[in-house]
N, C-alpha and C. Protein backbone atom coordinates (compact mmCIF):
# COMPACT_ATOMS: atom_id res chain seq x y z
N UNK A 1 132.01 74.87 -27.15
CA UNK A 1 130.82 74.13 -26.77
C UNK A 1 130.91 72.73 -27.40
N UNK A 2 130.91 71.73 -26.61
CA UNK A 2 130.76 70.17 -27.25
C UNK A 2 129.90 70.28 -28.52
N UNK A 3 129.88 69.06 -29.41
CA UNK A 3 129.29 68.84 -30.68
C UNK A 3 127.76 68.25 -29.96
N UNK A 4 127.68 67.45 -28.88
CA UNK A 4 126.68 66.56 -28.22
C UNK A 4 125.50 67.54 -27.46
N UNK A 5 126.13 69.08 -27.01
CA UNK A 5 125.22 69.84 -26.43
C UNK A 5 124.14 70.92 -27.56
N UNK A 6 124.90 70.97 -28.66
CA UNK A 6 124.61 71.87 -29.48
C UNK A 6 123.33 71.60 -29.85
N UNK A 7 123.15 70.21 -30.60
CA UNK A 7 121.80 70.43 -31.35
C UNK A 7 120.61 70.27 -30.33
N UNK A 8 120.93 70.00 -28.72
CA UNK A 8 119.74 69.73 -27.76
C UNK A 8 119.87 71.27 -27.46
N UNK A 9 120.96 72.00 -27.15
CA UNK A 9 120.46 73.57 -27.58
C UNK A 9 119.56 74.68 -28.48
N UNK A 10 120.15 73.88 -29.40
CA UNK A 10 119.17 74.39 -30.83
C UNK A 10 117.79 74.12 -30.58
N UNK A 11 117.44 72.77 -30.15
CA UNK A 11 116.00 72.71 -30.17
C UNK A 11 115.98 72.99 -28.97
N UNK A 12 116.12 73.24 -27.74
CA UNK A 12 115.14 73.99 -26.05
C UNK A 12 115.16 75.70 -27.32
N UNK A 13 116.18 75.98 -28.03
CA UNK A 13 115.30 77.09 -28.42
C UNK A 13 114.33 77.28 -29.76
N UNK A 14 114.58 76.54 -30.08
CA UNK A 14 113.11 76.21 -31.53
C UNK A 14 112.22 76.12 -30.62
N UNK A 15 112.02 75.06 -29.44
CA UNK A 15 110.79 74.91 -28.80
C UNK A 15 110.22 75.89 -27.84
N UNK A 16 111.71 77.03 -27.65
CA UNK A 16 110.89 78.03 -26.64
C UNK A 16 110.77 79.44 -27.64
N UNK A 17 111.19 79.10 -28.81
CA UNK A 17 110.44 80.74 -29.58
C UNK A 17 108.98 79.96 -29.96
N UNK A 18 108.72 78.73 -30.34
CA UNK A 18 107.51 78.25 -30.82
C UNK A 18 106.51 78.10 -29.89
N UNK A 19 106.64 78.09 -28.39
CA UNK A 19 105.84 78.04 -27.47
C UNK A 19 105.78 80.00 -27.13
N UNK A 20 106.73 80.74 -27.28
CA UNK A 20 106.29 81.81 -27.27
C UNK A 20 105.59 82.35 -28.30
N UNK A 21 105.54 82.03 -29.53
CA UNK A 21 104.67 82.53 -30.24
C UNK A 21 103.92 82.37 -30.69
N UNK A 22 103.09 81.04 -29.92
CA UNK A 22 102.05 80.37 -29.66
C UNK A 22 101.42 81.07 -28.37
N UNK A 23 101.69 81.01 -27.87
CA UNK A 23 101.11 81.97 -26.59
C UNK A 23 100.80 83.12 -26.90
N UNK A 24 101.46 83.76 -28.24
CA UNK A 24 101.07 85.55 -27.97
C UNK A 24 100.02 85.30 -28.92
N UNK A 25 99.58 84.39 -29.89
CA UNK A 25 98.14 84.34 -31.01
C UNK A 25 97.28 84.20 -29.87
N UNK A 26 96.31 85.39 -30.51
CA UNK A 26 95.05 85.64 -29.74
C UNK A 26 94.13 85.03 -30.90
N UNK A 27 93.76 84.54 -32.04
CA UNK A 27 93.37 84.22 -32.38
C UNK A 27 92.39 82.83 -31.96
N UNK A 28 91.38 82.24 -31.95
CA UNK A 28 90.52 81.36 -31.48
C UNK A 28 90.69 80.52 -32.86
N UNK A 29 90.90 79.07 -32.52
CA UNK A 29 90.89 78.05 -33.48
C UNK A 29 89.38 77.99 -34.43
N UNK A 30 89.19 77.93 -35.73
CA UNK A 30 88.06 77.97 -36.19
C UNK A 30 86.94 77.07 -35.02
N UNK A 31 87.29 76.05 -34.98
CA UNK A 31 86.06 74.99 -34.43
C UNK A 31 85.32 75.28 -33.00
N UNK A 32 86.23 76.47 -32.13
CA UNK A 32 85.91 76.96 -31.25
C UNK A 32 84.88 78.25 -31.66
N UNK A 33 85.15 78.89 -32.81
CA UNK A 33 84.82 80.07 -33.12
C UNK A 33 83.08 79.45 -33.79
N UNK A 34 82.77 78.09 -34.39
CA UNK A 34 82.07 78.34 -35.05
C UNK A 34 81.25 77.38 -33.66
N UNK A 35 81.57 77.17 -32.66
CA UNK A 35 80.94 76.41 -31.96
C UNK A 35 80.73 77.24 -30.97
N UNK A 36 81.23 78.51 -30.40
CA UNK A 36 80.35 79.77 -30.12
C UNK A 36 79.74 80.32 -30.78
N UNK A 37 79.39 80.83 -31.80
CA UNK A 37 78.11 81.44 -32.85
C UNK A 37 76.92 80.03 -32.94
N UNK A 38 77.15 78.59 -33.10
CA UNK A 38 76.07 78.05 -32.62
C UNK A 38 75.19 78.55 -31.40
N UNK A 39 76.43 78.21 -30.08
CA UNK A 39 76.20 78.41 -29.23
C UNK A 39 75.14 79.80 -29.06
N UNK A 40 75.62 81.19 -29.30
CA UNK A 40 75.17 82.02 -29.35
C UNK A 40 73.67 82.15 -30.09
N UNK A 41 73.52 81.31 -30.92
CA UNK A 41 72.06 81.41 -32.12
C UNK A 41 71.57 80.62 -31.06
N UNK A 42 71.39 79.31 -30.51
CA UNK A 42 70.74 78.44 -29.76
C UNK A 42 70.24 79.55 -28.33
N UNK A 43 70.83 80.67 -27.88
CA UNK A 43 70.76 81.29 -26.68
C UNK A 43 69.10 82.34 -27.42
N UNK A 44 69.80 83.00 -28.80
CA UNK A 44 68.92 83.64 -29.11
C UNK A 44 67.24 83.07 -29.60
N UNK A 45 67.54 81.74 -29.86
CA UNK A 45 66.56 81.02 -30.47
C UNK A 45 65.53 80.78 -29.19
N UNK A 46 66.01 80.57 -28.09
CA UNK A 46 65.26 79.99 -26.98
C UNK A 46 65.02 81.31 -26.51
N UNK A 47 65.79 82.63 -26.62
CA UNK A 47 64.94 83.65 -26.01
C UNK A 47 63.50 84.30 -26.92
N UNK A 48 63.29 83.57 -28.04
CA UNK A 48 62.89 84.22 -28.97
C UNK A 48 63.58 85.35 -29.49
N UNK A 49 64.50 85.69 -29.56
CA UNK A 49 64.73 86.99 -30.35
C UNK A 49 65.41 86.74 -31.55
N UNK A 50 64.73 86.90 -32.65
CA UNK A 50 64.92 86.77 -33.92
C UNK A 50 65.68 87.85 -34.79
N UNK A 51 65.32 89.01 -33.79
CA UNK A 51 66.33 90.34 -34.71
C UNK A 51 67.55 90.26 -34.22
N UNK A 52 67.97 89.48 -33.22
CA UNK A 52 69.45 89.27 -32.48
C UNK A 52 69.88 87.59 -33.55
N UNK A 53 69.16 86.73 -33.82
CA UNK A 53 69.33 85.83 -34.53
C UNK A 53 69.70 85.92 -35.77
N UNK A 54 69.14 86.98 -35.93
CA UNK A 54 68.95 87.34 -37.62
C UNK A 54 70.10 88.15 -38.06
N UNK A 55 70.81 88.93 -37.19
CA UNK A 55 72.36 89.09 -37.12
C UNK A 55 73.37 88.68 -37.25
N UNK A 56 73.25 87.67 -36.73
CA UNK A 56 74.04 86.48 -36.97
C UNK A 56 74.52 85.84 -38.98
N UNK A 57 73.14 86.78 -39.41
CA UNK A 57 73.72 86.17 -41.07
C UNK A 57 74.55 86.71 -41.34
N UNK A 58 75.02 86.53 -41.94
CA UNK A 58 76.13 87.55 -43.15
C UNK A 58 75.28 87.83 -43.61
N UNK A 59 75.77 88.80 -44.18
CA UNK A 59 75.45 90.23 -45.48
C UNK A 59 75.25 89.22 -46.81
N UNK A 60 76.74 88.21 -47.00
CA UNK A 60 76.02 87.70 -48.88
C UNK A 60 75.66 86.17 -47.86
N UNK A 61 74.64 86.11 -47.05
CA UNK A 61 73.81 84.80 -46.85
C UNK A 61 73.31 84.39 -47.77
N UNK A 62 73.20 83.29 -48.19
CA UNK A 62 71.78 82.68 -49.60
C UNK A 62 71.74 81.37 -48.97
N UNK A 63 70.76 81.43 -49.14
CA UNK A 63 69.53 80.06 -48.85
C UNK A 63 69.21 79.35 -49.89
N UNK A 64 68.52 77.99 -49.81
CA UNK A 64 67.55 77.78 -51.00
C UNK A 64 66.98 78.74 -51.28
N UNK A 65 66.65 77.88 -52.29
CA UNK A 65 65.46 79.01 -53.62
C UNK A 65 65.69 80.75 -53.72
N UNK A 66 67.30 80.63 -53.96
CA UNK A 66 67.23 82.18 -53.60
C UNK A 66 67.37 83.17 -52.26
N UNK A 67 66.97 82.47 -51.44
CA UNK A 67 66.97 83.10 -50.26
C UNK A 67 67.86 83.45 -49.69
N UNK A 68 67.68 85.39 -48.99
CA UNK A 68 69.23 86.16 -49.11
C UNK A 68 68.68 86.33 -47.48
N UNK A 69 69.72 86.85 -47.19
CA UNK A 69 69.60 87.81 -45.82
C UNK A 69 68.05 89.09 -45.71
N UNK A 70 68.12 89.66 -46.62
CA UNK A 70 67.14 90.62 -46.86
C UNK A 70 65.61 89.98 -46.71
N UNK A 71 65.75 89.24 -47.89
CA UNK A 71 64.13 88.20 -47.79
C UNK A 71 63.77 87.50 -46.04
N UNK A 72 64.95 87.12 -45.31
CA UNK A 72 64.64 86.30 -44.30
C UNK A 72 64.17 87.45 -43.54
N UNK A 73 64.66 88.83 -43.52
CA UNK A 73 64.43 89.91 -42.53
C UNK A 73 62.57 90.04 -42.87
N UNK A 74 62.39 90.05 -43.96
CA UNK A 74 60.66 89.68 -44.77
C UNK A 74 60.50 91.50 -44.81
């Protein structure tokens, strides 16, 4: 194999294992992930439903003055 074909070989395959294993992460980029759970609280907020909103906390939530997940449930 020529010296001139080799390293444009090397990289079509760096770039096609890195595009394949980019394709198989199912994972969602944070900024997508936290911009559906907005999304999702804004849906629940306008339906009124607050026990579907209120789901949305985590377990160790804290607020000002103390304020946990538990207290917001009242």
């Amino acid at each position: 194999m020529p010296l001139k074909i080799y390293p444009m070989l090397m990289a079509g395959v760096f770039i096609s294992l890195f595009l394949c294993l980019s394709a198989c992460s199912e994972e969602k980029p944070d900024e997508l992930q936290i911009r559906e759970l907005i999304g999702q609280a804004e849906s629940y907020a306008e339906q009124r439903d607050s026990g579907a909103l209120l789901d949305l906390l985590s377990e160790d939530f804290s607020g000002r003055n103390h304020l946990d997940k538990k207290a917001v449930r009242g």
